[in-house]
C-alpha atoms as a PDB file:
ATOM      1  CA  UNK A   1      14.695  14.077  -8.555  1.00  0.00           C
ATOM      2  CA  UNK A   2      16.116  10.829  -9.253  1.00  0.00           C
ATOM      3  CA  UNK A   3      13.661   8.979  -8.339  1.00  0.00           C
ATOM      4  CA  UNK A   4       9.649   9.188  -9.561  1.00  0.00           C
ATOM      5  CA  UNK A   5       6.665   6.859  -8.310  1.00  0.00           C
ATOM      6  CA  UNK A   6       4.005   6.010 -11.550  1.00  0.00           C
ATOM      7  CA  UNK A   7       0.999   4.968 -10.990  1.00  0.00           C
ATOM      8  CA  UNK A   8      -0.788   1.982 -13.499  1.00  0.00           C
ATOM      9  CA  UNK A   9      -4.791   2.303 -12.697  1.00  0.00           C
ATOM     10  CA  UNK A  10      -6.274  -1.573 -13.112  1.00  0.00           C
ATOM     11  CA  UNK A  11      -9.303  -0.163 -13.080  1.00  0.00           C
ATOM     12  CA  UNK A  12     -11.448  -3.671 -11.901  1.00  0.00           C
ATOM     13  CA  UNK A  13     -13.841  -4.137  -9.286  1.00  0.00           C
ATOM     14  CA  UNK A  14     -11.304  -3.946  -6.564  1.00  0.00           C
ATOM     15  CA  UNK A  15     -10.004  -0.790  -7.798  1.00  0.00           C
ATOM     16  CA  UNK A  16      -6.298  -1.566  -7.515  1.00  0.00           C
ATOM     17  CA  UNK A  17      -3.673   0.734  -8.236  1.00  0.00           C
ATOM     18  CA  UNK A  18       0.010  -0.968  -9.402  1.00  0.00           C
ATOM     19  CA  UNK A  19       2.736   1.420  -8.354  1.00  0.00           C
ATOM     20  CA  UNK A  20       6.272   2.231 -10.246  1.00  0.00           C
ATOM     21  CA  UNK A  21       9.221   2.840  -8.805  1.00  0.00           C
ATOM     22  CA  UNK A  22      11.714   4.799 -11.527  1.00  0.00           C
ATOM     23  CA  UNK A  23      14.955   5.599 -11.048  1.00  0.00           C
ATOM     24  CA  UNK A  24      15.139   8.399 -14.116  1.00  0.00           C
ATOM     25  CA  UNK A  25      18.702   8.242 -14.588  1.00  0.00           C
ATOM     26  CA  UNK A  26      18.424   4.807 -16.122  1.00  0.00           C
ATOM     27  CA  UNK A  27      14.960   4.374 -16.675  1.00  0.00           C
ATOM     28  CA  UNK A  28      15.001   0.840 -14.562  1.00  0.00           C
ATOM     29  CA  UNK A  29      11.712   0.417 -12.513  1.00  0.00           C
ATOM     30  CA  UNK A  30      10.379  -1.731  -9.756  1.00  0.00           C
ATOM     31  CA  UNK A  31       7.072  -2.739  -9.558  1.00  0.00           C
ATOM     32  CA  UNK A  32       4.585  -3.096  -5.995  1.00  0.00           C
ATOM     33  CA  UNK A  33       1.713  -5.664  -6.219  1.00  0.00           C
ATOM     34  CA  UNK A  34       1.159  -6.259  -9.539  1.00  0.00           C
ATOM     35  CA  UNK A  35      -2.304  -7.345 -10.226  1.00  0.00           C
ATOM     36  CA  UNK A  36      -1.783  -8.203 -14.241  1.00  0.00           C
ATOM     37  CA  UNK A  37       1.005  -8.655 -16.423  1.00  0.00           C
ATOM     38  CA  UNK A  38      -0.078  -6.964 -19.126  1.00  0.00           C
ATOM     39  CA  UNK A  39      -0.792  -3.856 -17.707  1.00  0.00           C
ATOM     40  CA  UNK A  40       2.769  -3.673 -16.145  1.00  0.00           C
ATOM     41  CA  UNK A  41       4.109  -4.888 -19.914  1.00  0.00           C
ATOM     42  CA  UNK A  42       2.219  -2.456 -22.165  1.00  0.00           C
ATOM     43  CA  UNK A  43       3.190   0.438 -18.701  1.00  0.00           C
ATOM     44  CA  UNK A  44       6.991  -0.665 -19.491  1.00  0.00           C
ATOM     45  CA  UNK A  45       7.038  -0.928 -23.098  1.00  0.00           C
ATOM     46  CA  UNK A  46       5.142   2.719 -23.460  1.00  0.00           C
ATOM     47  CA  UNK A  47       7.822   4.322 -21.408  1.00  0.00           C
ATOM     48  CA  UNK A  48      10.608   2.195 -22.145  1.00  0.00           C
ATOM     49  CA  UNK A  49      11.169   0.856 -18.938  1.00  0.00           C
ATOM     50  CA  UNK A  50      13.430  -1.974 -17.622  1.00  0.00           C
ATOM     51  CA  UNK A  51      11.641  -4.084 -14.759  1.00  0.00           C
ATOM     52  CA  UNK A  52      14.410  -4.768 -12.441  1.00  0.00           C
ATOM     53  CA  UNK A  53      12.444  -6.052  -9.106  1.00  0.00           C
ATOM     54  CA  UNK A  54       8.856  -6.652  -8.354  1.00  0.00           C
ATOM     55  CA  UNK A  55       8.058  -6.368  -4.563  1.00  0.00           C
ATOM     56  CA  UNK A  56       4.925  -8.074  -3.112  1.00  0.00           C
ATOM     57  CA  UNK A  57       3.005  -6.770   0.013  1.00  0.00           C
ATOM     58  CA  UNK A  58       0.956 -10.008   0.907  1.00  0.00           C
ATOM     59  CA  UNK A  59      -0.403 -13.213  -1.092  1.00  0.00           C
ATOM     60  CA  UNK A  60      -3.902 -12.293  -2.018  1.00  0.00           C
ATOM     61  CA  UNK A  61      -4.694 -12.849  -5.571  1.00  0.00           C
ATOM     62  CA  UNK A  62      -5.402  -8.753  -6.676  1.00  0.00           C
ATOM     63  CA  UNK A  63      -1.919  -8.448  -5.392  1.00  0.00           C
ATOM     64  CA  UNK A  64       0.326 -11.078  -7.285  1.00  0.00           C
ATOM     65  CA  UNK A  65      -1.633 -12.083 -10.306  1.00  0.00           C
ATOM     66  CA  UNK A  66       0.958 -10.922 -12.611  1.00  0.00           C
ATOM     67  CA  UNK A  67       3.649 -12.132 -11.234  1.00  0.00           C
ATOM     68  CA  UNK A  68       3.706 -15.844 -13.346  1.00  0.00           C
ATOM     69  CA  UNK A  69       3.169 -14.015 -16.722  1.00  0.00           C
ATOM     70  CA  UNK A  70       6.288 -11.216 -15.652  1.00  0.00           C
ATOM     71  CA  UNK A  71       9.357 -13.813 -14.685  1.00  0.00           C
ATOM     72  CA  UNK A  72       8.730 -16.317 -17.142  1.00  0.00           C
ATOM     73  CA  UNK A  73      10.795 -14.462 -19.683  1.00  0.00           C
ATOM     74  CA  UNK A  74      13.352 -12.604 -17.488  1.00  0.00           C
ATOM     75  CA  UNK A  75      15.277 -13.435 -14.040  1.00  0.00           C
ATOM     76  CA  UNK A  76      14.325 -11.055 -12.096  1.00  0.00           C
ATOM     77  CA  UNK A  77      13.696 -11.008  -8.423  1.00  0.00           C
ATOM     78  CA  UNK A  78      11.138 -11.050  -6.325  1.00  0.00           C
ATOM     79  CA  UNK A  79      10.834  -9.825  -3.070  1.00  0.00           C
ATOM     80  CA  UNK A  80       7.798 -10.987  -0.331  1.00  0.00           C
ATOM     81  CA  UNK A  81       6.951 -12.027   2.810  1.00  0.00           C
ATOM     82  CA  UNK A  82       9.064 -14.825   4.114  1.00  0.00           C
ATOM     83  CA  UNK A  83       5.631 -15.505   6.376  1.00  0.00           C
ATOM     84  CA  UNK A  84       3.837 -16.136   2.855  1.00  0.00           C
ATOM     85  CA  UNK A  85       6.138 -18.207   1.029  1.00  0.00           C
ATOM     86  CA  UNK A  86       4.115 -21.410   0.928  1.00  0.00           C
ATOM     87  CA  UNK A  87       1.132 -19.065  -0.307  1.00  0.00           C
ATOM     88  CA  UNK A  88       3.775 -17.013  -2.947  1.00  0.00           C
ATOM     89  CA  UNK A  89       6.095 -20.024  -4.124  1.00  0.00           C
ATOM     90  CA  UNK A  90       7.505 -17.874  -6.529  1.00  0.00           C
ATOM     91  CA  UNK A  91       8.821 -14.930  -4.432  1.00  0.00           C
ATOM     92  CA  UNK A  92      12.658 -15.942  -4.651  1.00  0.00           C
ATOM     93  CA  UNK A  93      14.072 -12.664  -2.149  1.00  0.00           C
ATOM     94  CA  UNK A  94      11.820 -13.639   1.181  1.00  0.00           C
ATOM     95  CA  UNK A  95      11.714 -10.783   3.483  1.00  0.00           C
ATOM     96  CA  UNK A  96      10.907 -10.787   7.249  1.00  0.00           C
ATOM     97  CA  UNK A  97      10.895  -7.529  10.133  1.00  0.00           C
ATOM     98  CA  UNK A  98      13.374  -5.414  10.226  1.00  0.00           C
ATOM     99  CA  UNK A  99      15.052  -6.447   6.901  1.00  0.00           C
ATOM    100  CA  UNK A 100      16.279  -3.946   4.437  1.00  0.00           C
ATOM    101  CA  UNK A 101      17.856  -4.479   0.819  1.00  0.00           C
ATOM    102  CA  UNK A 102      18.459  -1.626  -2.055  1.00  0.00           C
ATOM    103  CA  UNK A 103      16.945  -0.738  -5.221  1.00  0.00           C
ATOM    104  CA  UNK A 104      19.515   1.387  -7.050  1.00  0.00           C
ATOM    105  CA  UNK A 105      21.651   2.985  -3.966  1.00  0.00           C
ATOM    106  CA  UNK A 106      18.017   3.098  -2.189  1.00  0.00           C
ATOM    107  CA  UNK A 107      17.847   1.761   1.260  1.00  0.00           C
ATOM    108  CA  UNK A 108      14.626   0.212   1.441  1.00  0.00           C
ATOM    109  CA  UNK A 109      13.531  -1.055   5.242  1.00  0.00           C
ATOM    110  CA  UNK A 110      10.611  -3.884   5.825  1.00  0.00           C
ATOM    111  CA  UNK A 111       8.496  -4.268   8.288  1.00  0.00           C
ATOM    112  CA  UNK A 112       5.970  -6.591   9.461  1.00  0.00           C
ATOM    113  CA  UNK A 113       2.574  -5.144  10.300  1.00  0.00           C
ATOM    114  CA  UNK A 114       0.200  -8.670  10.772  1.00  0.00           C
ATOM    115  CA  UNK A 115      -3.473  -7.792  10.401  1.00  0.00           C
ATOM    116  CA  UNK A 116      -4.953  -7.965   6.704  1.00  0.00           C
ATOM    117  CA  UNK A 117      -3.279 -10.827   6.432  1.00  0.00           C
ATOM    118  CA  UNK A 118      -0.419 -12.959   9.087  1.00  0.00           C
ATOM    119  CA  UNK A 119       2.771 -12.239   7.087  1.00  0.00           C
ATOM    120  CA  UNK A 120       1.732  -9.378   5.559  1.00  0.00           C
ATOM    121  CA  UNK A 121       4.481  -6.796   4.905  1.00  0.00           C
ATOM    122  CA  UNK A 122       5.503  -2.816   3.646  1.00  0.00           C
ATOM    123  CA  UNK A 123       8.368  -1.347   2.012  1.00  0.00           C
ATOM    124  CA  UNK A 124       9.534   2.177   3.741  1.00  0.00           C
ATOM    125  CA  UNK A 125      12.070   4.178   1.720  1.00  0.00           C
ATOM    126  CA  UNK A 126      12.906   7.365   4.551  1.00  0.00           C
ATOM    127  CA  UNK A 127      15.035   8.412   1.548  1.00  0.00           C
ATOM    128  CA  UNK A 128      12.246   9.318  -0.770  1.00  0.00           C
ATOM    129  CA  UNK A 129       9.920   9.561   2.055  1.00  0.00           C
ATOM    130  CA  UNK A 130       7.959   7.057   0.511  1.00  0.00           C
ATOM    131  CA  UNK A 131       5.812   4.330   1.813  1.00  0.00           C
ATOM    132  CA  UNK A 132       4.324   1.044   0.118  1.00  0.00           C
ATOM    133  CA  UNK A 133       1.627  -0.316   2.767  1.00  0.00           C
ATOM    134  CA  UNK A 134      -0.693  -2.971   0.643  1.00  0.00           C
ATOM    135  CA  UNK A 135      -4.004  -3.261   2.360  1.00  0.00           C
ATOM    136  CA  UNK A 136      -3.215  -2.348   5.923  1.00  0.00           C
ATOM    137  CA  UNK A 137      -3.427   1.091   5.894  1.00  0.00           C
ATOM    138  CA  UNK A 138      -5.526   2.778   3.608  1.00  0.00           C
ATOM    139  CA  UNK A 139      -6.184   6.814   2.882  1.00  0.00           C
ATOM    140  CA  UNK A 140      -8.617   6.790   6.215  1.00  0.00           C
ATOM    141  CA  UNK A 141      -9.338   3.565   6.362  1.00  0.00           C
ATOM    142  CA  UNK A 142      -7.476   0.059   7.135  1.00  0.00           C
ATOM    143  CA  UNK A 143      -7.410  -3.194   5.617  1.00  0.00           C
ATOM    144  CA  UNK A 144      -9.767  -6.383   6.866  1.00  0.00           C
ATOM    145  CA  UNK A 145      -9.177  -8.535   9.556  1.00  0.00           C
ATOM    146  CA  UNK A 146      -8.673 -11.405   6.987  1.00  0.00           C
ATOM    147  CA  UNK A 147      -6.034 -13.346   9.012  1.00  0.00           C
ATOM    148  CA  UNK A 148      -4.966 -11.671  12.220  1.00  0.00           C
ATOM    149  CA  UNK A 149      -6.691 -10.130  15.310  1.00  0.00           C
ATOM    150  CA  UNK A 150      -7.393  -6.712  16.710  1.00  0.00           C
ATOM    151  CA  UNK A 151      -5.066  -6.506  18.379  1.00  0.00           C
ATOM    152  CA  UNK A 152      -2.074  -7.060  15.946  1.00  0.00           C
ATOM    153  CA  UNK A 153      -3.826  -4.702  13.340  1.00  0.00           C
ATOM    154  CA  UNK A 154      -3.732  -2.139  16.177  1.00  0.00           C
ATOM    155  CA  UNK A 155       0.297  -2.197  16.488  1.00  0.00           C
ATOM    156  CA  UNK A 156       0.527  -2.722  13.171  1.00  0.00           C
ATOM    157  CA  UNK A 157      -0.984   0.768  12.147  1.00  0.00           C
ATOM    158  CA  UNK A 158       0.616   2.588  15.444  1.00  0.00           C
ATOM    159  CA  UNK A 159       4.278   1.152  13.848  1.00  0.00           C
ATOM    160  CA  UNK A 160       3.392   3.098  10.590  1.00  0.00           C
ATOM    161  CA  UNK A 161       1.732   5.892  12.565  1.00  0.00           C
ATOM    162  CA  UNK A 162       5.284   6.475  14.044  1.00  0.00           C
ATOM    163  CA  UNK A 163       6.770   7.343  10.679  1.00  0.00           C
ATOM    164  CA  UNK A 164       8.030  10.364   9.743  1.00  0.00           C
ATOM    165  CA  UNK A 165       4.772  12.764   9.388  1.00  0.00           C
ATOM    166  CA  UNK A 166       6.194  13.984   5.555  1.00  0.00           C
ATOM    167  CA  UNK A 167       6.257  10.220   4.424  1.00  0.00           C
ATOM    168  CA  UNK A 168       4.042   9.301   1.366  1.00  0.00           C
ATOM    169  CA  UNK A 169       1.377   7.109   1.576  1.00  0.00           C
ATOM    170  CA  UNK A 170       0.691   4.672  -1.292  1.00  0.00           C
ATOM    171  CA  UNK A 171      -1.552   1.864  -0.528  1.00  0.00           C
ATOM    172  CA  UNK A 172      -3.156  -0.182  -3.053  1.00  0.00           C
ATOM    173  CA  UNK A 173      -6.496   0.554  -3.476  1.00  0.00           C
ATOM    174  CA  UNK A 174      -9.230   3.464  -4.454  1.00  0.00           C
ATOM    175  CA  UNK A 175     -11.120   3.306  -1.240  1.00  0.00           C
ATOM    176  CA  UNK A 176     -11.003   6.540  -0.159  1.00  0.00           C
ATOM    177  CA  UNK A 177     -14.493   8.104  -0.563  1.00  0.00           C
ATOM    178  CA  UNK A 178     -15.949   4.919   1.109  1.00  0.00           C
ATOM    179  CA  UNK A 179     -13.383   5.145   3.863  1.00  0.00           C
ATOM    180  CA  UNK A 180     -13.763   9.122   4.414  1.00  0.00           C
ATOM    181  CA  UNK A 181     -17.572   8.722   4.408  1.00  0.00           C
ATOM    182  CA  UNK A 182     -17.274   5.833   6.849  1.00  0.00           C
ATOM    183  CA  UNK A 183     -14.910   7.888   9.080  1.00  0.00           C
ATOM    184  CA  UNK A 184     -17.332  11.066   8.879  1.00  0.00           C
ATOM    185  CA  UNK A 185     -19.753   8.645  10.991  1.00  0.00           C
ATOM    186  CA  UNK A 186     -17.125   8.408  13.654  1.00  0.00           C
ATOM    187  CA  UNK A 187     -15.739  11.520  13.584  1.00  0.00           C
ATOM    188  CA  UNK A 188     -18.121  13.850  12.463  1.00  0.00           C
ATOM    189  CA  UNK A 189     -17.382  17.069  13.896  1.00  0.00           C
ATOM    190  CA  UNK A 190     -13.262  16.447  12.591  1.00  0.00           C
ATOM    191  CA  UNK A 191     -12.702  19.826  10.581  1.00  0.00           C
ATOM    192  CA  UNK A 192      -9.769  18.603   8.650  1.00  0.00           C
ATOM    193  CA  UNK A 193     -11.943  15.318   7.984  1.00  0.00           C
ATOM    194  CA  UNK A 194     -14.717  17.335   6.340  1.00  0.00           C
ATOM    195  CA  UNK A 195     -11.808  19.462   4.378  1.00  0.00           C
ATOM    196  CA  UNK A 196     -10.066  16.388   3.232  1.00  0.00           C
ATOM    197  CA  UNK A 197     -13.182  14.904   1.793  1.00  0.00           C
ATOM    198  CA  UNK A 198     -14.733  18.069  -0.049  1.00  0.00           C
ATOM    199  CA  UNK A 199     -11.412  17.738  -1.929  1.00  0.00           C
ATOM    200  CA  UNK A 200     -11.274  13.837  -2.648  1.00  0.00           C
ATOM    201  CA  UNK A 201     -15.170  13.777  -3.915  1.00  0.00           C
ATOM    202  CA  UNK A 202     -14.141  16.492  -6.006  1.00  0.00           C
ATOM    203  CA  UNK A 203     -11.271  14.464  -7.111  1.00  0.00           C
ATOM    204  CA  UNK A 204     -13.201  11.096  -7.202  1.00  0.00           C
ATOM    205  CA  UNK A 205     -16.245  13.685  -9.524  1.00  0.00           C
ATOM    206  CA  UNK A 206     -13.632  14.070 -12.287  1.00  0.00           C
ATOM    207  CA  UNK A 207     -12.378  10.552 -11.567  1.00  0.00           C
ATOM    208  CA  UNK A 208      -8.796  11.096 -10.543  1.00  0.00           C
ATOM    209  CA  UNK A 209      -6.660   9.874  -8.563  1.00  0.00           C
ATOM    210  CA  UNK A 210      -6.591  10.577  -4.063  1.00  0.00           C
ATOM    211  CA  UNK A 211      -3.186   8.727  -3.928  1.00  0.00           C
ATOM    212  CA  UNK A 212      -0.490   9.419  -2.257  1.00  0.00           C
ATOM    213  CA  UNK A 213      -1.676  10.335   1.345  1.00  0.00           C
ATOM    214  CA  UNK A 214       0.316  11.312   4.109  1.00  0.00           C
ATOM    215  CA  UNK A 215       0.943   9.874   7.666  1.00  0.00           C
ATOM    216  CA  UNK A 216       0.167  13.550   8.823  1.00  0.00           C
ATOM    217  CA  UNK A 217      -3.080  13.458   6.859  1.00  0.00           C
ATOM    218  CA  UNK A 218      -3.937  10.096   7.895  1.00  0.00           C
ATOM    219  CA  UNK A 219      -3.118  10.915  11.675  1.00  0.00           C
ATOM    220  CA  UNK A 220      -5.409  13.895  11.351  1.00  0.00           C
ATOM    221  CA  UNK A 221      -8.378  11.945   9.551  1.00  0.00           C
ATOM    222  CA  UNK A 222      -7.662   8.582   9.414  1.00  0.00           C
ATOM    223  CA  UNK A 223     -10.339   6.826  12.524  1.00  0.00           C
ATOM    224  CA  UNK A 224      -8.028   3.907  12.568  1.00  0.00           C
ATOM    225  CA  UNK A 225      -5.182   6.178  13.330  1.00  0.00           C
ATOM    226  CA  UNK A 226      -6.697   8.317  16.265  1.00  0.00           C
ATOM    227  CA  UNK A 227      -8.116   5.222  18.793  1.00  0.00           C
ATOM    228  CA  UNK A 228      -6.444   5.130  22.133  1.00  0.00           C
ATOM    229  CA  UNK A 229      -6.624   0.902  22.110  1.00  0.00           C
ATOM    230  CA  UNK A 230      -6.850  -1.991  21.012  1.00  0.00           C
ATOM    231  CA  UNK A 231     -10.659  -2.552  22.102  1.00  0.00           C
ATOM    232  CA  UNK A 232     -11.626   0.630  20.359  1.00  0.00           C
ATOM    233  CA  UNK A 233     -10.016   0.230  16.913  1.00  0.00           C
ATOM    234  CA  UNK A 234     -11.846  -3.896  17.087  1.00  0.00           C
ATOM    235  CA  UNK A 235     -15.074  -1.501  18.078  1.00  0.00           C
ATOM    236  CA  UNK A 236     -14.789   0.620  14.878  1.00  0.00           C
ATOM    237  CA  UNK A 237     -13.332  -2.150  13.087  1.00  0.00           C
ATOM    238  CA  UNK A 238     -16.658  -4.095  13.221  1.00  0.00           C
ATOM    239  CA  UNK A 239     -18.596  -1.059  12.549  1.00  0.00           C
ATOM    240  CA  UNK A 240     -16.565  -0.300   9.358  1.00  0.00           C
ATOM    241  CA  UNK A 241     -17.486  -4.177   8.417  1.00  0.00           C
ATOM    242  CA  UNK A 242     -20.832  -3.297   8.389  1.00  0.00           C
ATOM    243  CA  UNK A 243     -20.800  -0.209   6.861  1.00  0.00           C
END
């Protein structure tokens, strides 16, 4: 395969996860979100990488902190929400719905899925059947209702929940024991629910990874995913806020 997806662990309170993008022929990468510079430095430099892009979901902090530190010494773009530029001066490729641009003969398609935050943004690639969501969808779970409303965070997750069922999903954070014990409240006679998290606690017990998901896992386990309207996601929404 000519293309492989790493995975740099931040390991801080937030639990972040910064994802590669490698094309192996010529060992030029992309990076989504990254949280630190030198974690994305030392990731490069251990596998001799070349950072060609850096792609940014939304403008919270755990998402761009690295950004400053990685294009002072090398022009390289940066691609972000067009929303989100007065938050992200330094994204220099703004993006808006419906936009696509390539990464090494890789179509890559935007879309705008308001919730988590107003401009907020993900990066599909139907090639690679690949998926980079930020904080609005999450492995059974969804982001906050930081900026937006119910309702938009509702159409925003039925948009993704319309992708291809094979496509890969890597969002940006380890919250997926919290967010499969959280659904087991609201779902909690959901067979392939309790199946799914035997397997990530076991996972989580020798502290690996539960990333990628799938939109086909998410559809069958995923709370956020399975509401009929707005009114109901808001309903578990609030209950997941308490949680």
């Amino acid at each position: 395969m000519k293309f492989k997806i790493h995975v740099i662990n931040v390991k801080n309170a937030l639990q972040n996860y910064i994802w590669v993008l490698e094309d192996t022929d010529t060992q030029e990468v992309i990076v989504v979100d990254p949280t630190e510079a030198v974690l994305v430095e030392n990731f490069c430099a251990q596998h001799h990488f070349n950072l060609k892009q850096i792609w940014l979901t939304h403008w919270h902090k755990d998402h761009i902190g690295g950004v400053p530190d990685l294009i002072a010494n090398r022009p390289i773009p940066v691609y972000g929400p067009r929303e989100e530029l007065s938050k992200i001066p330094f994204i220099s490729r703004p993006l808006q719905n419906d936009e696509s641009f390539e990464f090494n003969g890789l179509k890559v398609d935007i879309f705008s899925v308001p919730g988590h935050t107003l401009g907020h943004i993900v990066y599909f690639i139907d090639a690679i059947d690949t998926l980079f969501c930020g904080d609005t969808l999450f492995a059974m779970g969804c982001g906050r209702l930081f900026e937006g409303t119910a309702e938009q965070m509702y159409q925003s997750l039925n948009r993704l929940a319309a992708l291809p069922p094979r496509t890969q999903v890597y969002c940006t954070h380890e919250y997926t024991q919290s967010n499969g014990q959280f659904a087991l409240t609201i779902e909690p006679e959901n067979k392939a629910l309790q199946s799914r998290m035997q397997n990530v606690n076991q996972l989580r017990a020798n502290h690996q990874i539960t990333l990628p998901s799938t939109i086909e896992l998410e559809l069958a386990t995923n709370p956020f995913l399975r509401v009929d309207s707005a009114a109901e996601f808001k309903r578990i929404r609030e209950l997941k806020d308490q949680f």
